[in-house]
C-alpha atoms as a PDB file:
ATOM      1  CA  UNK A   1      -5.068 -37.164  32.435  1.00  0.00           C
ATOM      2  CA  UNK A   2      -6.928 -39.786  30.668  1.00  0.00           C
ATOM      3  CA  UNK A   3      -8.785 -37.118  29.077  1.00  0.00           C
ATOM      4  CA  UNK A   4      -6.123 -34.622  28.164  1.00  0.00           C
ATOM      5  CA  UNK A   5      -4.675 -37.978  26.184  1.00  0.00           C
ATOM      6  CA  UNK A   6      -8.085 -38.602  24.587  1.00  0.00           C
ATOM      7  CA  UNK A   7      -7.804 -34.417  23.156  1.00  0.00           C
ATOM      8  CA  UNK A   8      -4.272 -34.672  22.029  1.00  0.00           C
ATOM      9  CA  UNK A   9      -5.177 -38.028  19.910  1.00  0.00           C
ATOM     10  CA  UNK A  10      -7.748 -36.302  18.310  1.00  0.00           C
ATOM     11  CA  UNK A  11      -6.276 -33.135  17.666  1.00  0.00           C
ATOM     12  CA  UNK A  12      -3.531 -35.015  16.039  1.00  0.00           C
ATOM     13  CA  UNK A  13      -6.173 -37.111  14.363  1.00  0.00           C
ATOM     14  CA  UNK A  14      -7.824 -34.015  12.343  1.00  0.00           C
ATOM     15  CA  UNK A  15      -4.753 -32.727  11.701  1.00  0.00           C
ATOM     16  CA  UNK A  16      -3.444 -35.553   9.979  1.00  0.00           C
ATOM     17  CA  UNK A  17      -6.564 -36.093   7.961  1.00  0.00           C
ATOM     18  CA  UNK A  18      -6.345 -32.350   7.303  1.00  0.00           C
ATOM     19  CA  UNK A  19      -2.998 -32.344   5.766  1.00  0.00           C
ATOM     20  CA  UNK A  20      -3.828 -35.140   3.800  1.00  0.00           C
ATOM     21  CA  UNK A  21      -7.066 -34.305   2.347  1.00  0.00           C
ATOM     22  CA  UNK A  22      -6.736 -32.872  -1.174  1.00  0.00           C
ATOM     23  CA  UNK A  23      -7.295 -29.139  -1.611  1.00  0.00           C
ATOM     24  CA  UNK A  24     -10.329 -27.896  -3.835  1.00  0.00           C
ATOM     25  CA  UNK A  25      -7.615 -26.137  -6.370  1.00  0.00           C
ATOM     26  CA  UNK A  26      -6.743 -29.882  -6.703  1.00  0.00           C
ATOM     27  CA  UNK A  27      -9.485 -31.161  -7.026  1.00  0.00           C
ATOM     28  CA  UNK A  28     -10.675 -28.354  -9.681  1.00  0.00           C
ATOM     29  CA  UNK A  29      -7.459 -29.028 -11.764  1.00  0.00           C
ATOM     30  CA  UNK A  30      -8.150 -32.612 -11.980  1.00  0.00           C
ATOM     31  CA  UNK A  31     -11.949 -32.126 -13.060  1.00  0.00           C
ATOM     32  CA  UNK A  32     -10.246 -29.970 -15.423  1.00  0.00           C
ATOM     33  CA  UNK A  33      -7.824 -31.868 -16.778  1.00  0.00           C
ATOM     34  CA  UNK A  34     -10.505 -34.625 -16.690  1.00  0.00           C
ATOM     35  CA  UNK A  35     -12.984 -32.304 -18.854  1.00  0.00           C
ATOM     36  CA  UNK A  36      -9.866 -31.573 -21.641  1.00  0.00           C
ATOM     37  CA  UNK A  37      -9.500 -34.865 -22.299  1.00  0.00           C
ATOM     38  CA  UNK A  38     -13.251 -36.251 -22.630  1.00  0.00           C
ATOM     39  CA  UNK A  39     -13.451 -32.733 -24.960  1.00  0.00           C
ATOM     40  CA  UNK A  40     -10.414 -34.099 -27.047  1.00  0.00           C
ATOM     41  CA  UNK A  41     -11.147 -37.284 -27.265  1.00  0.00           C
ATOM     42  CA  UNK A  42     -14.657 -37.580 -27.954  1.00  0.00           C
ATOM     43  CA  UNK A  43     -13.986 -35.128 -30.498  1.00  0.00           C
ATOM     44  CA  UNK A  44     -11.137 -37.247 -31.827  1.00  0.00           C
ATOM     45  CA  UNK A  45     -13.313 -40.161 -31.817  1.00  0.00           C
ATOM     46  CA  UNK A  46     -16.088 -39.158 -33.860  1.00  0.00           C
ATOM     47  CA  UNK A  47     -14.374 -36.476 -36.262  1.00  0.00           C
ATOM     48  CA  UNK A  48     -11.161 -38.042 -36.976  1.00  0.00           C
ATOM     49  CA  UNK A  49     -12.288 -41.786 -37.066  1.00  0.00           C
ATOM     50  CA  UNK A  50     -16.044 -42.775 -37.040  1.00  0.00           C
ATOM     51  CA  UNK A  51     -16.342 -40.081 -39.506  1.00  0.00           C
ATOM     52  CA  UNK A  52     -13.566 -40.942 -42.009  1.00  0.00           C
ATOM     53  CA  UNK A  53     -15.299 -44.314 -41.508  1.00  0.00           C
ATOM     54  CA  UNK A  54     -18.856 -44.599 -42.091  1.00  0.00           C
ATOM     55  CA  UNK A  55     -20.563 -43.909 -44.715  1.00  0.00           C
ATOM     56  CA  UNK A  56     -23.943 -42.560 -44.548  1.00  0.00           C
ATOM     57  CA  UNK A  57     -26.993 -44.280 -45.605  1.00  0.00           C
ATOM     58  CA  UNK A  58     -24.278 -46.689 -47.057  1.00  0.00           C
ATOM     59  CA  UNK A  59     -23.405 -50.169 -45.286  1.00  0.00           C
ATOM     60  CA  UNK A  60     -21.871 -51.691 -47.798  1.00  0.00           C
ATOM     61  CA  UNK A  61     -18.783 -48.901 -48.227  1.00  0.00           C
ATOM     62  CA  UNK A  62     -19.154 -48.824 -44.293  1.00  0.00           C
ATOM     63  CA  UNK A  63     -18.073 -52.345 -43.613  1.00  0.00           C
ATOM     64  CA  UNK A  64     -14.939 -52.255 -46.494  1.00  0.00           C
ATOM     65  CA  UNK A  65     -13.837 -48.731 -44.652  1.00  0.00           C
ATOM     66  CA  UNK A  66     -14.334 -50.878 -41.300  1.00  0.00           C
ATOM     67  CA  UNK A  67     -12.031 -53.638 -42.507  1.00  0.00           C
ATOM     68  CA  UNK A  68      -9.198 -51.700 -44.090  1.00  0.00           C
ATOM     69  CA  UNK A  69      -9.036 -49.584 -40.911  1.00  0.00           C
ATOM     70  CA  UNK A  70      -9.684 -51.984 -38.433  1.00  0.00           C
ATOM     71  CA  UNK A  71      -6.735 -50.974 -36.144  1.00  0.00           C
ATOM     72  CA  UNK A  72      -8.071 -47.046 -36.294  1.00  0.00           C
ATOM     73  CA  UNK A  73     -11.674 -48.309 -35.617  1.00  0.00           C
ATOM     74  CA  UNK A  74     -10.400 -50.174 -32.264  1.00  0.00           C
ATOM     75  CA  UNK A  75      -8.224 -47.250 -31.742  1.00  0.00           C
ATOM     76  CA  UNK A  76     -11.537 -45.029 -31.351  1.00  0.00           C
ATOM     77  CA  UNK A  77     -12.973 -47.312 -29.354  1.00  0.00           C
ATOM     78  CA  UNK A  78     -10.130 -47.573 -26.705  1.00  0.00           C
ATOM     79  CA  UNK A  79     -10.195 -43.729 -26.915  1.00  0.00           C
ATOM     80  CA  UNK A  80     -13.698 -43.596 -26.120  1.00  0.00           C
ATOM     81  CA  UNK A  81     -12.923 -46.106 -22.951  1.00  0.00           C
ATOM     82  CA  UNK A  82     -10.497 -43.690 -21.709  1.00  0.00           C
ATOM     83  CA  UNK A  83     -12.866 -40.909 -22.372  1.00  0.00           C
ATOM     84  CA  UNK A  84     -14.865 -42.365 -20.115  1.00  0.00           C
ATOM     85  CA  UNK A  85     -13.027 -43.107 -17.616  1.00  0.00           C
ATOM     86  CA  UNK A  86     -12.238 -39.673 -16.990  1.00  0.00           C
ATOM     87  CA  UNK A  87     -15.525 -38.776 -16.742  1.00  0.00           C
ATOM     88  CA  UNK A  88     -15.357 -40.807 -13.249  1.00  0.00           C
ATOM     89  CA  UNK A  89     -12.596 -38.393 -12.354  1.00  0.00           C
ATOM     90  CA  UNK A  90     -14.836 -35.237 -13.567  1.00  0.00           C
ATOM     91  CA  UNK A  91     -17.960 -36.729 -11.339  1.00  0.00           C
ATOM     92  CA  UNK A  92     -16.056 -37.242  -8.346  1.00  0.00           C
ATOM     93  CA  UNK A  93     -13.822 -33.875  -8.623  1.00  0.00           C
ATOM     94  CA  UNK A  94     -17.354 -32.058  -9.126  1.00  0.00           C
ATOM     95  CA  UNK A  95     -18.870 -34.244  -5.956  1.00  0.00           C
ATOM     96  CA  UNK A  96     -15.606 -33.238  -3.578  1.00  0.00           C
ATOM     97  CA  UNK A  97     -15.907 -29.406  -4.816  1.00  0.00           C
ATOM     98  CA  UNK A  98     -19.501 -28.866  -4.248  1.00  0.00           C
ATOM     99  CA  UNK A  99     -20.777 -31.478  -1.423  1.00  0.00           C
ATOM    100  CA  UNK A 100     -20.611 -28.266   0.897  1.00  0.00           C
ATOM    101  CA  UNK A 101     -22.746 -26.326  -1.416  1.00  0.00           C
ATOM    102  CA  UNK A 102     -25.979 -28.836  -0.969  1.00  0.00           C
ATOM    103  CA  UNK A 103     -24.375 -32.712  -0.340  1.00  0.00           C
ATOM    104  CA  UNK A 104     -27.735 -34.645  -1.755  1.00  0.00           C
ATOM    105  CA  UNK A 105     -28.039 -32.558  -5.053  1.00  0.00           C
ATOM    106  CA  UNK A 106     -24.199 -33.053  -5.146  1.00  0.00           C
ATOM    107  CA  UNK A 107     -24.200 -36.895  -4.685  1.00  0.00           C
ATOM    108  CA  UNK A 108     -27.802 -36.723  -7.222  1.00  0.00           C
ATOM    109  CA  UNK A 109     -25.273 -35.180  -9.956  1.00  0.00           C
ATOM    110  CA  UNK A 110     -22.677 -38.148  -8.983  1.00  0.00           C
ATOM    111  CA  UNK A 111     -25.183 -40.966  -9.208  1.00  0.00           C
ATOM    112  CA  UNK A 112     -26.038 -39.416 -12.849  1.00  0.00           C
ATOM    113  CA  UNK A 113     -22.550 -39.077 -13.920  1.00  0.00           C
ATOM    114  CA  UNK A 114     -21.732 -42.619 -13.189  1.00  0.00           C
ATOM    115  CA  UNK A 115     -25.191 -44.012 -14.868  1.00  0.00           C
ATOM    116  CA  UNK A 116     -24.233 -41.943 -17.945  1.00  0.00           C
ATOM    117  CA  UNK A 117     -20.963 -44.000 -17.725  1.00  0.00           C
ATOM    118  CA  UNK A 118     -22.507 -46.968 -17.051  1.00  0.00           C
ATOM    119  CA  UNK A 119     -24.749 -46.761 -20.279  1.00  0.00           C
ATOM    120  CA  UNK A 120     -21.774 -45.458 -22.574  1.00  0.00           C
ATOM    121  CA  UNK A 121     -19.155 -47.862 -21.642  1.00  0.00           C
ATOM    122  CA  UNK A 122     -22.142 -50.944 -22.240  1.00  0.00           C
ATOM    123  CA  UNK A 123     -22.666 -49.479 -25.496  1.00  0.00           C
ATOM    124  CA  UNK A 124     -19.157 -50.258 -26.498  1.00  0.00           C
ATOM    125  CA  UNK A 125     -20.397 -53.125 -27.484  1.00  0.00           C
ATOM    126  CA  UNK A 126     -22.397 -52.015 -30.240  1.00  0.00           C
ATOM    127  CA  UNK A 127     -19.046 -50.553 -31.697  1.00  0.00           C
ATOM    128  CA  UNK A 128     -17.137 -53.978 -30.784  1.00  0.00           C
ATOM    129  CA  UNK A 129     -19.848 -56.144 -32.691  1.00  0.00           C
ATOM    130  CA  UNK A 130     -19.214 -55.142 -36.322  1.00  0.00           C
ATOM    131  CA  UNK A 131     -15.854 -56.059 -36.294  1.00  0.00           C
ATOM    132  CA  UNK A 132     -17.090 -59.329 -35.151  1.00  0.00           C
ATOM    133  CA  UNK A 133     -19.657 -59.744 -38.138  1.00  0.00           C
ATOM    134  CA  UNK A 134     -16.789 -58.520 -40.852  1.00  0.00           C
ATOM    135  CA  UNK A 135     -13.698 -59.989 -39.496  1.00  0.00           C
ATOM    136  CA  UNK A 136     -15.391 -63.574 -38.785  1.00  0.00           C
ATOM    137  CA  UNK A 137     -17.771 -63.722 -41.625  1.00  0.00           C
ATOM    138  CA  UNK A 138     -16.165 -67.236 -43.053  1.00  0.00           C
ATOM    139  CA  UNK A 139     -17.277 -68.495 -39.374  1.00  0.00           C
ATOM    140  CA  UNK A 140     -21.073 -66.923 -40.103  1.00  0.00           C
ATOM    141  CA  UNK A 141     -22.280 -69.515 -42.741  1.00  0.00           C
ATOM    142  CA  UNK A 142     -26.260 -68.648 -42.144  1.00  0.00           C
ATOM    143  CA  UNK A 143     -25.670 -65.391 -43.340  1.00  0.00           C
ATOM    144  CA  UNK A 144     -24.825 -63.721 -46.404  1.00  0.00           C
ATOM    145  CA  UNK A 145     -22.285 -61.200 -46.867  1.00  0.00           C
ATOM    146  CA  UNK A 146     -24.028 -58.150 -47.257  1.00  0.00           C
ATOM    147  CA  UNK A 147     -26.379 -59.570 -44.358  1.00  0.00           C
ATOM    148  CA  UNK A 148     -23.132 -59.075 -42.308  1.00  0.00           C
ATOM    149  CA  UNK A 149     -22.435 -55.571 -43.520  1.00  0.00           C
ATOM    150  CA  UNK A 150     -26.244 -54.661 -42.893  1.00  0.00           C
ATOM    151  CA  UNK A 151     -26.021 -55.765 -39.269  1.00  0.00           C
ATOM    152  CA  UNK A 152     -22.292 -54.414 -39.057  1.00  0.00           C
ATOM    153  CA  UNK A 153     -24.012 -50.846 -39.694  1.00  0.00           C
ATOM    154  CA  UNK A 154     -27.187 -51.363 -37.748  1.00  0.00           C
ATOM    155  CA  UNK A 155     -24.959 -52.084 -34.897  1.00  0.00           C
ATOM    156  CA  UNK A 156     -23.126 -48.813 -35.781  1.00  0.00           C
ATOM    157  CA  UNK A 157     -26.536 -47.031 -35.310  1.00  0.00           C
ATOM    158  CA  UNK A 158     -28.007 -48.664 -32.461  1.00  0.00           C
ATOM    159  CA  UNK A 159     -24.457 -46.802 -30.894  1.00  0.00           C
ATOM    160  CA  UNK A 160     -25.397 -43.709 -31.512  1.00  0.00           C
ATOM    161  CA  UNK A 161     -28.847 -44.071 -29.535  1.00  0.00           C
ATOM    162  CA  UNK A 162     -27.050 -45.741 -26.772  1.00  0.00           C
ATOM    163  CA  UNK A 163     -24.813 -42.535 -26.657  1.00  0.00           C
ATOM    164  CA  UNK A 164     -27.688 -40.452 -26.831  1.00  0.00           C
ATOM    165  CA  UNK A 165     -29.679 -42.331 -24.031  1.00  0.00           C
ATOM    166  CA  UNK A 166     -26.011 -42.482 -21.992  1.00  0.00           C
ATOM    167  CA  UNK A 167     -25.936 -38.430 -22.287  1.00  0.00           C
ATOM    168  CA  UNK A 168     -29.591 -38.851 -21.115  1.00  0.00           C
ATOM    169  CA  UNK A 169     -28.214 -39.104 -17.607  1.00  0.00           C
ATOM    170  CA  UNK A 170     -25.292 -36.394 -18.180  1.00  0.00           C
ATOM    171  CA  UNK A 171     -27.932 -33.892 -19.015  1.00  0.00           C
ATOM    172  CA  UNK A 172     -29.340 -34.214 -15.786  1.00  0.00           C
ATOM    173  CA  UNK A 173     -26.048 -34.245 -13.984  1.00  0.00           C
ATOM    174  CA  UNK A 174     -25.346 -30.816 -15.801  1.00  0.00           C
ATOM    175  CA  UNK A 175     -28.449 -28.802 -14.709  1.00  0.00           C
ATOM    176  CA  UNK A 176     -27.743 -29.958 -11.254  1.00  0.00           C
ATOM    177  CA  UNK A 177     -24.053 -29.014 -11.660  1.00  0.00           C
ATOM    178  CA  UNK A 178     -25.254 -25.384 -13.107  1.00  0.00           C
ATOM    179  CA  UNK A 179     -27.442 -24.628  -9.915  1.00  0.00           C
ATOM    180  CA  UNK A 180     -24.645 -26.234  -7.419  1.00  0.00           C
ATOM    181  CA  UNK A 181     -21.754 -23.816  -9.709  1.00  0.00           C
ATOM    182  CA  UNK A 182     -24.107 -20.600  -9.402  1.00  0.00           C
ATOM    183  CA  UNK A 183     -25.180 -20.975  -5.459  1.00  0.00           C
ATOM    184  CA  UNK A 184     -20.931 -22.387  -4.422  1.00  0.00           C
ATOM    185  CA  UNK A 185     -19.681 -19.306  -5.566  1.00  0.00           C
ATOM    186  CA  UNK A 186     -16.445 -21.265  -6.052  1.00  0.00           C
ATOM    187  CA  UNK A 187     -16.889 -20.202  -9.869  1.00  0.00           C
ATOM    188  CA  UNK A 188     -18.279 -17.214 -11.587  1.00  0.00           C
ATOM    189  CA  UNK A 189     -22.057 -17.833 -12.399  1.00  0.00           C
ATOM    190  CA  UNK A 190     -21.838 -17.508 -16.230  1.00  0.00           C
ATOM    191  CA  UNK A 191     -20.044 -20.704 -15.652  1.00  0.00           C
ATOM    192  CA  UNK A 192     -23.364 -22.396 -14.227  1.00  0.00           C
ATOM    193  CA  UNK A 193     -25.027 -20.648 -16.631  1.00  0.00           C
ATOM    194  CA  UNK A 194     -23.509 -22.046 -19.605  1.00  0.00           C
ATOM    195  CA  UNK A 195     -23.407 -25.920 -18.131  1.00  0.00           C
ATOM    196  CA  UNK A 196     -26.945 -25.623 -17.799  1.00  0.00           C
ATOM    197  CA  UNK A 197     -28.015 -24.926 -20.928  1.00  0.00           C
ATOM    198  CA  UNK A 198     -25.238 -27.225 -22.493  1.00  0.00           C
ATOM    199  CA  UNK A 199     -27.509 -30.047 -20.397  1.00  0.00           C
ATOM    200  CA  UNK A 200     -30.767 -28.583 -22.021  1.00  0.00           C
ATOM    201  CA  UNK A 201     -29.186 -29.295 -25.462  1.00  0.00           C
ATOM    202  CA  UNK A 202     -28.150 -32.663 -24.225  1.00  0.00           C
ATOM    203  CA  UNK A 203     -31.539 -33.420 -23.037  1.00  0.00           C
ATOM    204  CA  UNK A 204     -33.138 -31.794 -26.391  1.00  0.00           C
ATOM    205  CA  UNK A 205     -30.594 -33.271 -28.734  1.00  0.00           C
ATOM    206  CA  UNK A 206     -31.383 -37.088 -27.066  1.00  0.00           C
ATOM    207  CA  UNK A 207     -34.743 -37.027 -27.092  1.00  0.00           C
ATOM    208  CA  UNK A 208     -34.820 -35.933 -30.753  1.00  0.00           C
ATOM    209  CA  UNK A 209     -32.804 -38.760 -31.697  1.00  0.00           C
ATOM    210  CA  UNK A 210     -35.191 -41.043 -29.064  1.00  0.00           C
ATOM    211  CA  UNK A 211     -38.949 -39.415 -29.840  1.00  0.00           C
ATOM    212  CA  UNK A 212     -38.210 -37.814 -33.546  1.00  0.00           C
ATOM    213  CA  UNK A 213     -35.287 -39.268 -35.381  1.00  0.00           C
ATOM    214  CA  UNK A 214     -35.564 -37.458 -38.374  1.00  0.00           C
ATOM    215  CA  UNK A 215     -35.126 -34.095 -37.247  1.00  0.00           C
ATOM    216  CA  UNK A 216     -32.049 -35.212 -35.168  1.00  0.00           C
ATOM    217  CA  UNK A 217     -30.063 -34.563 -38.276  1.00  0.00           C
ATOM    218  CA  UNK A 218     -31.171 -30.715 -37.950  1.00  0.00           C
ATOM    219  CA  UNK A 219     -31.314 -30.246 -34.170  1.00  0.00           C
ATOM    220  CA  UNK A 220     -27.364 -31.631 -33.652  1.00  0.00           C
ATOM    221  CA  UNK A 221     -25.649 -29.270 -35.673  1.00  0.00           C
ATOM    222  CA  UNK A 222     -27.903 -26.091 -33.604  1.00  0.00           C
ATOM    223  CA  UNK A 223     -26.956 -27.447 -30.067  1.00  0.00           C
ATOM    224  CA  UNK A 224     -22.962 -29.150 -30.727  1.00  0.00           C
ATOM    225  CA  UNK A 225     -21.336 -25.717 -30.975  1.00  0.00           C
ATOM    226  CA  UNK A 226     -23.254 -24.901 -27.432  1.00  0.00           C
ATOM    227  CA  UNK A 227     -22.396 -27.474 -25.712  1.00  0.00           C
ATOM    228  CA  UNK A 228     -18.912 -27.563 -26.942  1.00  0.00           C
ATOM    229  CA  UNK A 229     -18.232 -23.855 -26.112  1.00  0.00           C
ATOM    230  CA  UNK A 230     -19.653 -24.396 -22.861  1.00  0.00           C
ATOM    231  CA  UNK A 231     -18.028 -27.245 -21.692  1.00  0.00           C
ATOM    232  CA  UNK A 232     -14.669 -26.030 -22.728  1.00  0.00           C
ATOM    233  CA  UNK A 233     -15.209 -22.422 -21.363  1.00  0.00           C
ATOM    234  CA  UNK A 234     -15.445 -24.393 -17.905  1.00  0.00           C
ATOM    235  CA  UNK A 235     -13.343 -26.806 -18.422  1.00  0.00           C
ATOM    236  CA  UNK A 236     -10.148 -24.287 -19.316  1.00  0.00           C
ATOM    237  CA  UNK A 237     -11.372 -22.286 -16.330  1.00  0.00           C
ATOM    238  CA  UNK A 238     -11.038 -25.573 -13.958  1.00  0.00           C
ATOM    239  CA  UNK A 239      -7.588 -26.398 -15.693  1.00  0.00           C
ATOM    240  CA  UNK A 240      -6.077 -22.402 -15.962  1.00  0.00           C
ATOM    241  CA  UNK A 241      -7.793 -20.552 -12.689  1.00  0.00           C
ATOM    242  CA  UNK A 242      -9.289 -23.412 -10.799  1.00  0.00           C
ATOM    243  CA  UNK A 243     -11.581 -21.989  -7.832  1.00  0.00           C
ATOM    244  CA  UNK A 244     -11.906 -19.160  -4.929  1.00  0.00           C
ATOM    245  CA  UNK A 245     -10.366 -20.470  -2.177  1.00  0.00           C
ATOM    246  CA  UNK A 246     -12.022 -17.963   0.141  1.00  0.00           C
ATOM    247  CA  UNK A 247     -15.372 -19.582  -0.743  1.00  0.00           C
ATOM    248  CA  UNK A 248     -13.974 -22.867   0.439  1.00  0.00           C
ATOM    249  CA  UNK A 249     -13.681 -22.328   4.113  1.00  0.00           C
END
């Protein structure tokens, strides 16, 4: 009797858990919806604000832009935050879709999605800091104005290695991603295909910028359109068709 109890608890036990466990067309329209919105608004971020911002080669302009659209600039920078946020969600809808593919490479691609978070939401900072040089410059008596603006803009740059060592680790998380996509079968393989060669240009894009800086200016506008037409073409697939069911047994 004791034993026939024991059966019935744990029959009722998985089936519980079973009705309560999220289903992989779930999870692939969260990683999805995830995807749409680090797409928009890293896009929004640097095209619509940093952009209209900075001026190149310029730090002078940069820091009068900075303080006449202070609001915008923080508005960017919140935007960003969110961003990545939602790469958390993408790394752990990714990690509950394809842990029965191969669990270690799986949880490898998780560990690098939340170190490239890690690194990108540290280098906030480097956005935060000019506004604190501009807007508190009367407080900053032991250095002159356009000292300010210098290390306002040198801040500004020191972002955009951060970002490119933070997509270091996202690189990484892709190529793992394209091999765990192509063997799942949860998603057609020109899917796999195309995240990993958007993390090759992630990977050649950062080091550029890390090992020779003055070609980055060349080698970003090659691999952007890549990576973007990649990363949306699985991204709307996640969102619109989500994955084979029958492969998730």
């Amino acid at each position: 009797m004791g034993n026939f109890l024991e059966l019935v608890m744990t029959k009722t036990t998985v089936m519980t858990v079973s009705k309560n466990e999220i289903s992989p067309n779930t999870w692939a329209r969260i990683g999805g919806l995830s995807y749409l919105i680090i797409i928009v608004a890293g896009a929004a971020g640097e095209l619509l604000i940093r952009n209209k911002i900075i001026v190149s080669n310029d730090p002078a302009s940069t820091a009068q832009n900075l303080l006449n659209n202070a609001l915008l600039w923080r508005i960017g920078i919140a935007g960003d935050l969110i961003m990545h946020v939602c790469d958390l969600f993408l790394s752990i809808a990714y990690f509950q879709l394809f842990r029965v593919v191969n669990r270690p490479l799986a949880r490898l691609s998780l560990f690098f999605g939340l170190m490239q978070t890690a690194v990108l939401i540290a280098n906030k900072l480097n956005l935060v800091m000019p506004l604190l040089y501009l807007e508190h410059a009367d407080k900053l008596h032991s250095f002159s104005l356009s000292q300010l603006q210098e290390m306002a803009f040198l801040s500004i740059q020191a972002h955009d290695y951060g970002f490119g060592i933070g997509l270091i680790f996202f690189g990484f998380a892709c190529l793992i991603d394209a091999y765990l996509i192509i063997q799942s079968g949860l998603l057609p393989k020109f899917l796999g295909w195309f995240i990993g060669l958007a993390g090759i240009c992630y990977l050649i894009n950062s080091f550029t910028l890390l090992l020779a800086p003055s070609y980055s200016p060349q080698v970003f506008p090659v691999v952007m359109p890549i990576i973007f037409l990649s990363e949306l073409s699985v991204c709307l697939w996640l969102l619109i068709k989500g994955v084979k069911m029958e492969k998730t047994g």
